[in-house]
C-alpha atoms as a PDB file:
ATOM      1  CA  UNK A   1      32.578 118.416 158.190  1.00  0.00           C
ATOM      2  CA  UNK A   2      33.385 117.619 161.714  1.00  0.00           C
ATOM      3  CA  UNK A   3      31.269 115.740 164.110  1.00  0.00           C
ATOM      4  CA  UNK A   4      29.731 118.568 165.551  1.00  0.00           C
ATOM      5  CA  UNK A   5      29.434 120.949 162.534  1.00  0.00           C
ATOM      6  CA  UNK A   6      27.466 117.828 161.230  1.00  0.00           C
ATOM      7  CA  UNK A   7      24.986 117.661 164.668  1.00  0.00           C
ATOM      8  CA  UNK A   8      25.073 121.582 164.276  1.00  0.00           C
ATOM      9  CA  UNK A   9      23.755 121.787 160.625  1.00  0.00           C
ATOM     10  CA  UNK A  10      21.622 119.084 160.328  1.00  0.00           C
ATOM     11  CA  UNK A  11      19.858 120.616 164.304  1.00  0.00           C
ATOM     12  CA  UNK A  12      19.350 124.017 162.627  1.00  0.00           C
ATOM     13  CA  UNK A  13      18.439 122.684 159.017  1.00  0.00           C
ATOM     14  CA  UNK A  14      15.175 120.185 160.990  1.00  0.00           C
ATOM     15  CA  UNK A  15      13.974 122.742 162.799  1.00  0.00           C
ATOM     16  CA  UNK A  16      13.635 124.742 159.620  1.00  0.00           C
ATOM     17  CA  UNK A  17      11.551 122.160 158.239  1.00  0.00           C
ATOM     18  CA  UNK A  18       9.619 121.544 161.485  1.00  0.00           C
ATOM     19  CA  UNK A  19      11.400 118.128 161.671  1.00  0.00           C
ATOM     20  CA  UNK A  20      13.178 118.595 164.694  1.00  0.00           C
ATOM     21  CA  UNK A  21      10.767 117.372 167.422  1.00  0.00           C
ATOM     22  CA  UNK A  22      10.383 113.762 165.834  1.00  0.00           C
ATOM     23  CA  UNK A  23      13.468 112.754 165.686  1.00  0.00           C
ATOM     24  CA  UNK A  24      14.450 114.193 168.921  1.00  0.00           C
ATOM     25  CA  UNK A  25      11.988 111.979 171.472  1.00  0.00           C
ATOM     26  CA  UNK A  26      12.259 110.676 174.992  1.00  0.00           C
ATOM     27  CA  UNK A  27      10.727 106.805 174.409  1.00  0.00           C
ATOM     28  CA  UNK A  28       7.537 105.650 176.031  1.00  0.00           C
ATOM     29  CA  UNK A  29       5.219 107.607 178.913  1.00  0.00           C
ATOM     30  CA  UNK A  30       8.017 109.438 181.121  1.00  0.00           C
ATOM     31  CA  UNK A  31      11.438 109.424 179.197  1.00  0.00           C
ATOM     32  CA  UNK A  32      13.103 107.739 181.539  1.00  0.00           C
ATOM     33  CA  UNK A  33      13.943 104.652 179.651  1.00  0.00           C
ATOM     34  CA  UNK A  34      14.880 107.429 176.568  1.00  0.00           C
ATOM     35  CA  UNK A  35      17.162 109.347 179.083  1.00  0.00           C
ATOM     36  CA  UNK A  36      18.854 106.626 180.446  1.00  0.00           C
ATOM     37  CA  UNK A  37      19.727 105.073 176.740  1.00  0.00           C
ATOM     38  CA  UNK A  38      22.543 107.807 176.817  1.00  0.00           C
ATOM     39  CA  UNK A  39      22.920 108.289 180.468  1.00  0.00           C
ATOM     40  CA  UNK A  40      24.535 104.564 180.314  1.00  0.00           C
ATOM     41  CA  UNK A  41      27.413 104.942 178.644  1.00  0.00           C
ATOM     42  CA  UNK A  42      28.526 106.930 181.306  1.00  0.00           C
ATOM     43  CA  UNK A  43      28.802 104.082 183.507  1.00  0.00           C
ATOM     44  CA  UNK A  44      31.562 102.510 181.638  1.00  0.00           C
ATOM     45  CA  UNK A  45      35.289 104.287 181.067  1.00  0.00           C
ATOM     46  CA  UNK A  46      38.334 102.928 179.512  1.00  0.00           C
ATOM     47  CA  UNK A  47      41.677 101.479 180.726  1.00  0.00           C
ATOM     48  CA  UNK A  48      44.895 103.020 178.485  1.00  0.00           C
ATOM     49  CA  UNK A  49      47.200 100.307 177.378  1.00  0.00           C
ATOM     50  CA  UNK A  50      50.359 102.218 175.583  1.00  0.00           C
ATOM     51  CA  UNK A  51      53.462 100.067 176.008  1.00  0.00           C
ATOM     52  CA  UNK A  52      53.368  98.179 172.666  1.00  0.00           C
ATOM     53  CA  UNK A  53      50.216  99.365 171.531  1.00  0.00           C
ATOM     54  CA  UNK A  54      49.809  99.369 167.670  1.00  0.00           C
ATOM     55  CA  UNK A  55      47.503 100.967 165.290  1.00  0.00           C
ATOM     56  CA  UNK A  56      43.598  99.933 165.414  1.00  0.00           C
ATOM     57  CA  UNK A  57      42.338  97.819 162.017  1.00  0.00           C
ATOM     58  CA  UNK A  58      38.554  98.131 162.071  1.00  0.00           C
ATOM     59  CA  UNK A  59      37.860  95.775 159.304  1.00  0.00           C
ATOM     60  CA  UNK A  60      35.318  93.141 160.243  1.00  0.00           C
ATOM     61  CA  UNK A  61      33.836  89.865 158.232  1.00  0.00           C
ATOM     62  CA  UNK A  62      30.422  89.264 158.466  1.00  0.00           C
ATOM     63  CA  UNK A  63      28.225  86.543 156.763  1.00  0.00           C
ATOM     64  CA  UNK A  64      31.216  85.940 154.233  1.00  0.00           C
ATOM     65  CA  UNK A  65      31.973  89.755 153.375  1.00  0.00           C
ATOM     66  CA  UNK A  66      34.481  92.429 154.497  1.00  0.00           C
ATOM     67  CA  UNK A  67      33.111  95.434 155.707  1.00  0.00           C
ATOM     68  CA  UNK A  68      35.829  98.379 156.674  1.00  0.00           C
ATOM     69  CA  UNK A  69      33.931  99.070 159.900  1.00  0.00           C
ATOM     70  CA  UNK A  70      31.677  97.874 163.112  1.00  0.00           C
ATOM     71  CA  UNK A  71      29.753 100.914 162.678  1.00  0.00           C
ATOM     72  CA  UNK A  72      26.476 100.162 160.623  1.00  0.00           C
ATOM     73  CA  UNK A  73      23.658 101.990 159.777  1.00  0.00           C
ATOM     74  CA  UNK A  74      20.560 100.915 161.804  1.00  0.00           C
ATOM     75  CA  UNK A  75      17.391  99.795 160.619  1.00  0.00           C
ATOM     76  CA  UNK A  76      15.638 102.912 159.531  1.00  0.00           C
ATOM     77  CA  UNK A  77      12.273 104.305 157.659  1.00  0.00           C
ATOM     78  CA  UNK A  78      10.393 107.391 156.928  1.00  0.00           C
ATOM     79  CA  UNK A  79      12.789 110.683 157.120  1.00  0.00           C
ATOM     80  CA  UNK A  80      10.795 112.298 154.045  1.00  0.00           C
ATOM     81  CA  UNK A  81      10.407 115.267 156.010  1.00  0.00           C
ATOM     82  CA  UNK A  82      14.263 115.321 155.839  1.00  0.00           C
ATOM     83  CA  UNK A  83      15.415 115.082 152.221  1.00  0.00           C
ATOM     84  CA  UNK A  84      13.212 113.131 149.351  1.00  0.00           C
ATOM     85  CA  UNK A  85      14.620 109.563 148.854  1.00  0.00           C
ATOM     86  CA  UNK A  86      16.153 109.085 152.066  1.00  0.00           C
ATOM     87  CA  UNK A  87      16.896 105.608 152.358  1.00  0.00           C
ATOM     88  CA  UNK A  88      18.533 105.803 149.337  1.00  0.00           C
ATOM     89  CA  UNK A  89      20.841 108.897 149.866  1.00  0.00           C
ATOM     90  CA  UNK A  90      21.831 107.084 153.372  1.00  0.00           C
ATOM     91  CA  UNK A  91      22.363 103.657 151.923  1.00  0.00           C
ATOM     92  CA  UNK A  92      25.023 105.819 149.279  1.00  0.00           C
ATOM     93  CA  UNK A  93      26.574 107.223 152.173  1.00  0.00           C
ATOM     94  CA  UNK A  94      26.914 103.693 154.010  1.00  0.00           C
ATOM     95  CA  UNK A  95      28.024 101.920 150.989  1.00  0.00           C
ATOM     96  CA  UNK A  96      30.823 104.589 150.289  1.00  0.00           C
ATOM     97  CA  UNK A  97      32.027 103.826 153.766  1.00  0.00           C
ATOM     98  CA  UNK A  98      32.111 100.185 153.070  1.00  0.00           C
ATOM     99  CA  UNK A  99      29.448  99.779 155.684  1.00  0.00           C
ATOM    100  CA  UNK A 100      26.537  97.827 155.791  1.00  0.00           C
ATOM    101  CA  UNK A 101      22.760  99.377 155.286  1.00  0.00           C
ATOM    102  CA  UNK A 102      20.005  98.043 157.714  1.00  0.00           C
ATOM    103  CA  UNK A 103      16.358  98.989 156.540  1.00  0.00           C
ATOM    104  CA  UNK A 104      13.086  98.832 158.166  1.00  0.00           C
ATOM    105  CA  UNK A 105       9.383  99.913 156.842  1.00  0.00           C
ATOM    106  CA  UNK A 106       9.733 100.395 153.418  1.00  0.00           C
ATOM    107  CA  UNK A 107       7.904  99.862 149.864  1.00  0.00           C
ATOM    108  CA  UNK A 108       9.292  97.772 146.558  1.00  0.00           C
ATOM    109  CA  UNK A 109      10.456 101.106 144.714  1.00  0.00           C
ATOM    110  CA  UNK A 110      12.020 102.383 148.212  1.00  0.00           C
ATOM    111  CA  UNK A 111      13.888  99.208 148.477  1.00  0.00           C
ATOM    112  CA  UNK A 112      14.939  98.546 145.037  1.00  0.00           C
ATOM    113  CA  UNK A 113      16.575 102.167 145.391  1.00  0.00           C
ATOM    114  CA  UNK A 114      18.438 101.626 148.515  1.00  0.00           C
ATOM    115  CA  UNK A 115      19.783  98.094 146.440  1.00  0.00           C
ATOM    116  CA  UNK A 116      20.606 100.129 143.494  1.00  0.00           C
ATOM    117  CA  UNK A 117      23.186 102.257 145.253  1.00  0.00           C
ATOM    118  CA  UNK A 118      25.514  98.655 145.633  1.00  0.00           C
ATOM    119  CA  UNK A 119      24.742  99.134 149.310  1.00  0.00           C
ATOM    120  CA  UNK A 120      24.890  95.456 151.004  1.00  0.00           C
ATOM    121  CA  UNK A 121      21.410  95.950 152.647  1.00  0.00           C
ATOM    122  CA  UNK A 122      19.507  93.846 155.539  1.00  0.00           C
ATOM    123  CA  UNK A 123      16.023  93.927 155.088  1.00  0.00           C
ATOM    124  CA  UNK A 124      14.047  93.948 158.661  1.00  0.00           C
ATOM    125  CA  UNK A 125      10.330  93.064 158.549  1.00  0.00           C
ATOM    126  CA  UNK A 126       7.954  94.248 161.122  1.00  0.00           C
ATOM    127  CA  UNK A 127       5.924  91.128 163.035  1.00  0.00           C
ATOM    128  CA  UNK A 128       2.396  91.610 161.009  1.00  0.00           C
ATOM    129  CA  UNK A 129      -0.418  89.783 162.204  1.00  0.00           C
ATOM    130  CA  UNK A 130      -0.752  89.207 159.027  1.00  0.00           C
ATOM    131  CA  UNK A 131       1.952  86.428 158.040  1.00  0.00           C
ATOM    132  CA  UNK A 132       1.626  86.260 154.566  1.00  0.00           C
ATOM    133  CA  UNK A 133       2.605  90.162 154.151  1.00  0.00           C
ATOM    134  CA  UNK A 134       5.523  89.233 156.114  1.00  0.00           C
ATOM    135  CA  UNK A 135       6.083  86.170 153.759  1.00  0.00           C
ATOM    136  CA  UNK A 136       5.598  88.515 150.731  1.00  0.00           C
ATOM    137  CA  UNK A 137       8.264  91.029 152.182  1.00  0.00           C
ATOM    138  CA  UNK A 138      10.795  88.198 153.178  1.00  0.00           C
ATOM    139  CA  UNK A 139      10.707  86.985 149.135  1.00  0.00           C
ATOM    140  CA  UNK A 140      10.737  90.735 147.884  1.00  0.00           C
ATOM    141  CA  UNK A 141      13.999  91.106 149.942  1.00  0.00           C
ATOM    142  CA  UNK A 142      15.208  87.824 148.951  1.00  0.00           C
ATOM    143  CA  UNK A 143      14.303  88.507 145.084  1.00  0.00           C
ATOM    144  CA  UNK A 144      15.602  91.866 144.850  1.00  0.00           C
ATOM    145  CA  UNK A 145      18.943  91.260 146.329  1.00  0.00           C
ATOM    146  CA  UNK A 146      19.343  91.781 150.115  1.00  0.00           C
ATOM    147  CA  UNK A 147      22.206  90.417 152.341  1.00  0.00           C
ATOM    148  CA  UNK A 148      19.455  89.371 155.066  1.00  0.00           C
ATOM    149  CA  UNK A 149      16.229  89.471 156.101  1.00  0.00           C
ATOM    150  CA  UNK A 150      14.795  89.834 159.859  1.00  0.00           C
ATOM    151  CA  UNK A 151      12.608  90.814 161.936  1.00  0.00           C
ATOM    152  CA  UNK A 152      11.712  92.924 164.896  1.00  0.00           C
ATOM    153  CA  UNK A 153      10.509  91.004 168.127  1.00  0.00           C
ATOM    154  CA  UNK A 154      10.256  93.575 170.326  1.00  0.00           C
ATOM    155  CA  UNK A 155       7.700  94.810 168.058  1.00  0.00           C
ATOM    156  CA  UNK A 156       4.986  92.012 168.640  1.00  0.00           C
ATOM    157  CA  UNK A 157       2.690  94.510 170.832  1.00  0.00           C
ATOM    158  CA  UNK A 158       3.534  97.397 168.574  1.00  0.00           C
ATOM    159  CA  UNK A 159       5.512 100.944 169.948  1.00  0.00           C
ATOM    160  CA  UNK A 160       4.885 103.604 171.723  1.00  0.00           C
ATOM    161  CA  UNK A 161       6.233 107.294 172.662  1.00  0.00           C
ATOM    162  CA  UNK A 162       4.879 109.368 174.881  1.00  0.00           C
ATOM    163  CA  UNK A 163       1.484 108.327 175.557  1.00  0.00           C
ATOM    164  CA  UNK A 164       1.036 107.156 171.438  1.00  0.00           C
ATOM    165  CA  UNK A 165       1.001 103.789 170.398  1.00  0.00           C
ATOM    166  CA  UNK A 166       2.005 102.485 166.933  1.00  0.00           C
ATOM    167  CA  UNK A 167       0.513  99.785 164.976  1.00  0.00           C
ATOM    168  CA  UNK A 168      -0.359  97.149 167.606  1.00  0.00           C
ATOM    169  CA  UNK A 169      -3.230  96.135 165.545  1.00  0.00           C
ATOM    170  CA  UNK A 170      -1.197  95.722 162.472  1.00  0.00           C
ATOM    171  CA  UNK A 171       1.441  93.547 164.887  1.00  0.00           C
ATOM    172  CA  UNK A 172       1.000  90.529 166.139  1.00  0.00           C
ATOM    173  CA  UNK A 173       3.242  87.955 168.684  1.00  0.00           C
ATOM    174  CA  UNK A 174       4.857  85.292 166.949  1.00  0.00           C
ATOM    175  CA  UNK A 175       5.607  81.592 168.887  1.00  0.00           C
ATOM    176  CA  UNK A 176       8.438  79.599 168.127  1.00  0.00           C
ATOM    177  CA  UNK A 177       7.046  77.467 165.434  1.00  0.00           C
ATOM    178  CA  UNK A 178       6.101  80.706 163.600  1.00  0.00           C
ATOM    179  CA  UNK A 179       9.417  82.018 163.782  1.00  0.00           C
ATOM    180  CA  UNK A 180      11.315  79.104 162.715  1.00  0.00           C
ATOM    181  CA  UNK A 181       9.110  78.875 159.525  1.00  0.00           C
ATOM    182  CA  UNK A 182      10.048  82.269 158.852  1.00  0.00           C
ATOM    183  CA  UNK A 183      13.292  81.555 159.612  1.00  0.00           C
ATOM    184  CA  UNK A 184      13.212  78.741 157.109  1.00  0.00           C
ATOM    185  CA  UNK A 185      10.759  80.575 154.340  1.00  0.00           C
ATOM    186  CA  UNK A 186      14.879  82.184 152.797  1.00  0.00           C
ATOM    187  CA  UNK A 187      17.730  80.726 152.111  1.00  0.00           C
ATOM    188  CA  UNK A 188      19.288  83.960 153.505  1.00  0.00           C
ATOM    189  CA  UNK A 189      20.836  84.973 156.842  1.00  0.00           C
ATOM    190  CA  UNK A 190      17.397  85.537 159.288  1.00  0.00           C
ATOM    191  CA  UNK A 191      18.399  88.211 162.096  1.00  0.00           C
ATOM    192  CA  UNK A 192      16.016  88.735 164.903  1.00  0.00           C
ATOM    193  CA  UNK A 193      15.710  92.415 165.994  1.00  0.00           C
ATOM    194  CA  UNK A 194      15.060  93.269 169.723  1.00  0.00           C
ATOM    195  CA  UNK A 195      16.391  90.811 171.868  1.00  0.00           C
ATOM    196  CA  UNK A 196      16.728  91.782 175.423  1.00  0.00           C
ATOM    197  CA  UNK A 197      17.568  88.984 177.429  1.00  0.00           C
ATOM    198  CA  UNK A 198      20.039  85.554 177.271  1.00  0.00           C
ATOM    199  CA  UNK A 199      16.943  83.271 177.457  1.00  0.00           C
ATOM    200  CA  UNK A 200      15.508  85.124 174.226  1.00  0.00           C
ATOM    201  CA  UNK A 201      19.507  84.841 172.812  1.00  0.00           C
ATOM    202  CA  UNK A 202      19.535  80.737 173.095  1.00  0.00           C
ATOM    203  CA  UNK A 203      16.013  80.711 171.567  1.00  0.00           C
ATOM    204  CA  UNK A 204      16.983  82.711 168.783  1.00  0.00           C
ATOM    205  CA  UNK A 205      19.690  79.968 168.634  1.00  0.00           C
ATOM    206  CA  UNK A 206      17.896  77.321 168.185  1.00  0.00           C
ATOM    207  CA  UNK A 207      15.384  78.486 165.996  1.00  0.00           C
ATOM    208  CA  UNK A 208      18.231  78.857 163.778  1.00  0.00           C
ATOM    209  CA  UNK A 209      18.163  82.545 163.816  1.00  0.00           C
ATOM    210  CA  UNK A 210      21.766  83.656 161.829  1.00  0.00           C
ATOM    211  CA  UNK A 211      22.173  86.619 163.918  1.00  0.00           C
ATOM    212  CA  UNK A 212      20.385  89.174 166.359  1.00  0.00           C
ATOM    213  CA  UNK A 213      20.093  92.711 167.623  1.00  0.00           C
ATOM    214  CA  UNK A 214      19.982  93.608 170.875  1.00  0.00           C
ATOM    215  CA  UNK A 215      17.965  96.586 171.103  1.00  0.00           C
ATOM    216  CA  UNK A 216      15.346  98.199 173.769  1.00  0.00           C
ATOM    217  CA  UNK A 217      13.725  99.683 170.099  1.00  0.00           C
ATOM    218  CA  UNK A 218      15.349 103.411 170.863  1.00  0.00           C
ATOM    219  CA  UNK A 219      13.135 102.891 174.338  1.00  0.00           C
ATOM    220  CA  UNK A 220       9.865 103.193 171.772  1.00  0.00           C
ATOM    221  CA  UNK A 221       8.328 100.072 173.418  1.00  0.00           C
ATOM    222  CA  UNK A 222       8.003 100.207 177.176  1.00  0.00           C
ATOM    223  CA  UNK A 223       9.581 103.011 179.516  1.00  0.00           C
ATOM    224  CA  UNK A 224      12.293 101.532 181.663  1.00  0.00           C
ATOM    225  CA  UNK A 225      13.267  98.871 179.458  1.00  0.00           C
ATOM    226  CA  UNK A 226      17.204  97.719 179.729  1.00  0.00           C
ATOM    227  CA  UNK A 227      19.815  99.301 177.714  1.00  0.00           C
ATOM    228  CA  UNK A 228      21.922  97.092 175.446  1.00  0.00           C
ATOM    229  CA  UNK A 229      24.379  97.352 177.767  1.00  0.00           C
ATOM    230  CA  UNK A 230      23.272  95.859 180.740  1.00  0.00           C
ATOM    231  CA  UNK A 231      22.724  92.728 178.987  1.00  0.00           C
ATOM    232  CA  UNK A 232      24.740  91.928 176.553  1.00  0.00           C
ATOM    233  CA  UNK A 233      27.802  89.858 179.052  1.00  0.00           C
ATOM    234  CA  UNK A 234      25.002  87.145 179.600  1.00  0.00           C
ATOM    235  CA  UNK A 235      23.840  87.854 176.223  1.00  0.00           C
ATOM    236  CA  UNK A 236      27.137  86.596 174.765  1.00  0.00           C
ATOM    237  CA  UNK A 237      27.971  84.420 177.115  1.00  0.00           C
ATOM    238  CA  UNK A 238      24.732  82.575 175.540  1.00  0.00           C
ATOM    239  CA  UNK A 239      25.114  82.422 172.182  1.00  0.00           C
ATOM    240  CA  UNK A 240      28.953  82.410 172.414  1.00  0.00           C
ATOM    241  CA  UNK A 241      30.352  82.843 168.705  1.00  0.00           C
ATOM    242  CA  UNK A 242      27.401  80.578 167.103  1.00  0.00           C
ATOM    243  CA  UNK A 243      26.054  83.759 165.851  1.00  0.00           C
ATOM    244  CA  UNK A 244      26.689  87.758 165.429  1.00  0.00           C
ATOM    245  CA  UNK A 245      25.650  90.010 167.734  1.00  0.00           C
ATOM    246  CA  UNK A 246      24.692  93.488 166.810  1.00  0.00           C
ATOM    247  CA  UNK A 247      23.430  96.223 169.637  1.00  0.00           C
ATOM    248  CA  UNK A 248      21.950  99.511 168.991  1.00  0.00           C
ATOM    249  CA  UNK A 249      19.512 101.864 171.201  1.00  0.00           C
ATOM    250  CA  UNK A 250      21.333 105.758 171.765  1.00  0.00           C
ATOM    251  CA  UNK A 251      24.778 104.808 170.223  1.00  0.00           C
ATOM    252  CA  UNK A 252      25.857 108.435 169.263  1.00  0.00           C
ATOM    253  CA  UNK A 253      29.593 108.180 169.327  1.00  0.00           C
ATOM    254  CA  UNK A 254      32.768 105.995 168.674  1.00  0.00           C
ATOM    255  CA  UNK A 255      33.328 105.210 172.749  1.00  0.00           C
ATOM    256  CA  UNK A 256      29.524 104.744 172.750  1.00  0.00           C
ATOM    257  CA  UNK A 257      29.954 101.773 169.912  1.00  0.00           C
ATOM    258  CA  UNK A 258      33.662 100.095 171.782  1.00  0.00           C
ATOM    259  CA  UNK A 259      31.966 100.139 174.767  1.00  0.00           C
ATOM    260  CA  UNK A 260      29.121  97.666 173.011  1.00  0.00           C
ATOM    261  CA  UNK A 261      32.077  95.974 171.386  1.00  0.00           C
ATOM    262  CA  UNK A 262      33.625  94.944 174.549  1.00  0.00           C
ATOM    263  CA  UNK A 263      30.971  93.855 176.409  1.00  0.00           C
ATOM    264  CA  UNK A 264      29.929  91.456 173.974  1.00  0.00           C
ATOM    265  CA  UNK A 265      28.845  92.895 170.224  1.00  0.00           C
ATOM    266  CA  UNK A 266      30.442  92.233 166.889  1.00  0.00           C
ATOM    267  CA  UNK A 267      28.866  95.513 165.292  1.00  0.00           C
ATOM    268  CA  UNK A 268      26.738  98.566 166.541  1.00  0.00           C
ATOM    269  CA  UNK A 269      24.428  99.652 164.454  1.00  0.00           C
ATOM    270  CA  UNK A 270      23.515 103.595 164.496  1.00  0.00           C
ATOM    271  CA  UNK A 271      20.835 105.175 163.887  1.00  0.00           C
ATOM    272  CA  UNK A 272      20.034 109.155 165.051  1.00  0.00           C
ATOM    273  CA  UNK A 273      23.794 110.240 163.984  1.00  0.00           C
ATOM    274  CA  UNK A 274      23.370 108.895 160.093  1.00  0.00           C
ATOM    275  CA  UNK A 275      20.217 110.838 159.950  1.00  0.00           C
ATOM    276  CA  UNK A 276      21.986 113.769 161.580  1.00  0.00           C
ATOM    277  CA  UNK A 277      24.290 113.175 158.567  1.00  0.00           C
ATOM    278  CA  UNK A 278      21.854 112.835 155.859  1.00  0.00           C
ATOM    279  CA  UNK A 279      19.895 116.408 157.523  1.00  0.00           C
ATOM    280  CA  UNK A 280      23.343 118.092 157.433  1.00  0.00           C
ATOM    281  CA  UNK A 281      25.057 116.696 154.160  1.00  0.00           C
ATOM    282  CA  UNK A 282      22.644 114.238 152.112  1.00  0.00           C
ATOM    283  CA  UNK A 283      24.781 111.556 151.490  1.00  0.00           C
ATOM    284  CA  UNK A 284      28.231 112.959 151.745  1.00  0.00           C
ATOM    285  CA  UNK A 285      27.156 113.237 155.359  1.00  0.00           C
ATOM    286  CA  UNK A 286      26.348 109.857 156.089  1.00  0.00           C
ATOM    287  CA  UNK A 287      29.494 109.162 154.622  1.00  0.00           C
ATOM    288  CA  UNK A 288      30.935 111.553 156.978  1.00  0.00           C
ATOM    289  CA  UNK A 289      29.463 110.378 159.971  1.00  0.00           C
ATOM    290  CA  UNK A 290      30.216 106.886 159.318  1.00  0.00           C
ATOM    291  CA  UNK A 291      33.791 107.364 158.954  1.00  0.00           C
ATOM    292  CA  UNK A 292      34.277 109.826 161.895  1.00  0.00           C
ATOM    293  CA  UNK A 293      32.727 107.263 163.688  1.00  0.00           C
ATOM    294  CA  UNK A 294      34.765 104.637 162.762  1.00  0.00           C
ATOM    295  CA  UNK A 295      37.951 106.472 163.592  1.00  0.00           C
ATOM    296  CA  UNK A 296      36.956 107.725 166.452  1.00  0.00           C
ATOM    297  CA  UNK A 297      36.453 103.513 167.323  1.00  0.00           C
ATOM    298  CA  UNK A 298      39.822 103.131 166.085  1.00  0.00           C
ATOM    299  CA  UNK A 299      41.494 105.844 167.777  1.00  0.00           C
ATOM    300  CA  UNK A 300      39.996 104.068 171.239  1.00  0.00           C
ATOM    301  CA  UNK A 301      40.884 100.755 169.981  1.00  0.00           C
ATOM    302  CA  UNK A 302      44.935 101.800 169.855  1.00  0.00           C
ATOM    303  CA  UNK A 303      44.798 103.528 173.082  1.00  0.00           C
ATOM    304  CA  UNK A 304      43.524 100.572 174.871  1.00  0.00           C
ATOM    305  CA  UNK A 305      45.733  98.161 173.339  1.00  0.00           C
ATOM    306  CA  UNK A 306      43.284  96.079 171.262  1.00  0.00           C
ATOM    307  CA  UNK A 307      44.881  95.872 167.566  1.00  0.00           C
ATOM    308  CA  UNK A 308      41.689  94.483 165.782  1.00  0.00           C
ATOM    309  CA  UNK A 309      37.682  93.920 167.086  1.00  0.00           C
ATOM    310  CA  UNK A 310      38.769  90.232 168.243  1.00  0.00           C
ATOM    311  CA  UNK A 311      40.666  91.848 171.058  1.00  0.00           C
ATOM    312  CA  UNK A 312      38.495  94.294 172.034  1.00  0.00           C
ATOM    313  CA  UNK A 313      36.802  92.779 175.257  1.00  0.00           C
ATOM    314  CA  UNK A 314      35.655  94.072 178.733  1.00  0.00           C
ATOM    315  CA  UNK A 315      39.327  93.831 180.545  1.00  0.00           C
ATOM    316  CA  UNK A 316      39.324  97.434 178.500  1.00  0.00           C
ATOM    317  CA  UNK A 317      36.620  98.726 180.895  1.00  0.00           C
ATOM    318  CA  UNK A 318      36.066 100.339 184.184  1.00  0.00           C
ATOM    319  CA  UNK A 319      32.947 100.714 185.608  1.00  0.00           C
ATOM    320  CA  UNK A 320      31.781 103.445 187.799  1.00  0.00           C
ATOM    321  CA  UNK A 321      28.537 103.779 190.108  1.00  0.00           C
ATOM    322  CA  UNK A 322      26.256 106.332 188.667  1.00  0.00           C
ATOM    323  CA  UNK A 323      22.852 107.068 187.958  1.00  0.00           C
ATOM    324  CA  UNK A 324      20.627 108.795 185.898  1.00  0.00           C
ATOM    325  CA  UNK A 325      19.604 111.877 187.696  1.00  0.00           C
ATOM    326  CA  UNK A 326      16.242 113.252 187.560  1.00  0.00           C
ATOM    327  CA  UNK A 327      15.348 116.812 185.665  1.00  0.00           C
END
C-alpha cells in the first residue's frame, strides 16, 4: 500500500474498534504543545542541489551494526486495542526493514516476543520510584538479548494529556549519582530518553550515557514544551559526535525525519505512522511504512545533494517565519 492508503485503512479500521480517539491526542491541558509538534516542520524547507547530485544511500552504523535506514521505530507500548501481540507484529515489520525496534512498558513474555522476531530491540525503562524494578528490568533486557537499555527522563514527574496525569506516583526524579549507577548496572549501550536541552545533553555525557533521545514525550508531559527541533543545533553542538543522537515527537513523514537529520540527529525514531501501519496491515504494514519512509528520506537526500546521512546537514535548509495559528 501507499502512504496514504496505509493512514486511510488503518483511520477507518480504529474507529471501528473505538481506538481512534487514543491514539489521535493533542498533549497536555490545551493542545498547543501537541499542535505545534507538526506545525514545526513547516518552518523549515529545503534547498535543491542537482548539478552532480547522485543517488541517496540510507544505510547507517550504529553501536557496531548496519541498519538500512535512519528511520526507527519509537519506543512504544500498549496498542492491544489494535491487533493482539502488537509489539511483536511491529518489531517483524521493523526487523524486515532492517530497522531497529525501540520498546517501552512492557512484560517478560511481551519482550521475549518482540526478541524472538530477530528484531535488534532497545529496551527503555520508565524512571520508577522504585529502583530496584528498574534494576530488575535493566537485567531482564540485558538477559534476554536487547541491543540497549534506557530510560525516559522526561518521565520523572509522570505524563499527562488533557487534564489526566499518568503514573507520577509510580515515577520518581532521578539525580546524577542515580543515573550513573544505572548507567553502570549493564554492560550495554544506556540511552537516555527525553532530553530537551544542551545542558541536559553534556550531563548525559558525562554520566556516560551511550546515546540519547531528544523528545518533548509526543507533548504528553507539559503543554508548550519545545519541539525537537528547536533544540537540537545546540543540542549537537554539545555532545558533538561523542554520542548518537536520536529525535522523535510528531515525525510523520520522510522530510519530517531529514529535517531532524540536518539539524543535528543521527536517526528519527517514529512512532504514530508504524502504528498506523500495524492498524492498516499488521506487520506487512510496518514494513510498509518503514520503507516508504525511508525512500521518501532518500528521495530528499538526492535532491539536495547529500549522497549519504554524513552529508546531510543544515546548509540543506531554509527557514521561514511562521507560526502556529490558533483554531
Amino acid at each position: 500500500m501507499q502512504y496514504d492508503e496505509l493512514m486511510e485503512t488503518a483511520l477507518m479500521k480504529m474507529e471501528e474498534k473505538g481506538a481512534l480517539k487514543r491514539y489521535t491526542g493533542k498533549g497536555a491541558e490545551t493542545g498547543y504543545a501537541g499542535r505545534y509538534n507538526r506545525e514545526i516542520f513547516k518552518a523549515f524547507g529545503f534547498k535543491f542541489r542537482m548539478i552532480d547530485a547522485v543517488a541517496a544511500d540510507t544505510s547507517m552504523t550504529l553501536f557496531g551494526r548496519q541498519f538500512k535506514t535512519p528511520v526507527m521505530c519509537a519506543a512504544l507500548s500498549g496498542m492491544t486495542d489494535i491487533t493482539d501481540e502488537p509489539l511483536a507484529k511491529i518489531a517483524k515489520g521493523v526487523s524486515e526493514a532492517e530497522s531497529l525496534m525501540w520498546v517501552g512498558i512492557t512484560n517478560e513474555e511481551q519482550f521475549s516476543s518482540v526478541l524472538a522476531t530477530g528484531a535488534p530491540t532497545v529496551r527503555i525503562v520508565k524512571p520508577f520510584a522504585d529502583m530496584e524494578k528498574m534494576y530488575g528490568e535493566i537485567r531482564q533486557a540485558e538477559d534476554g538479548g536487547a541491543f540497549a537499555v534506557g530510560t525516559d527522563i522526561d518521565f520523572f514527574f509522570g505524563g499527562k494529556v488533557g487534564e489526566r496525569m499518568f503514573a507520577p506516583a509510580a515515577m520518581g526524579p532521578k539525580n546524577s549519582e542515580e543515573l550513573k549507577e544505572l548507567i553502570s548496572a549493564t554492560r550495554l549501550p544506556f540511552i537516555l530518553k527525553g532530553v530537551l536541552s544542551a545542558e541536559d545533553a553534556r550531563r548525559a555525557v558525562d554520566l556516560g550515557a551511550g546515546g540519547i533521545v531528544v523528545s518533548n514525550h509526543g507533548a504528553a508531559i507539559i503543554d508548550f514544551s519545545a519541539h525537537p527541533l528547536e533544540v537540537l543545533p545546540e543540542i549537537k553542538e554539545a555532545v558533538g559526535d561523542k554520542i548518537p543522537v536520536f529525535a522523535d515527537s510528531g515525525f510523520l513523514r520522510g522530510s519530517d525525519i531529514v529535517k531532524a537529520l540536518a539539524l543535528g540527529a543521527d536517526a528519527v525514531c517514529v512512532g504514530k505512522a508504524l502504528i498506523m501501519g500495524l492498524a492498516a496491515n499488521e506487520s506487512d504494514g510496518v514494513r510498509e511504512m518503514v520503507e516508504i519512509l525511508t525512500e521518501e528520506v532518500r528521495r530528499i537526500m538526492s535532491v539536495t545533494g547529500c549522497p549519504d546521512l554524513s552529508s546531510v546537514d543544515e546548509s540543506i535548509l531554509v527557514r521561514r517565519n511562521l507560526f502556529l495559528q490558533e483554531d
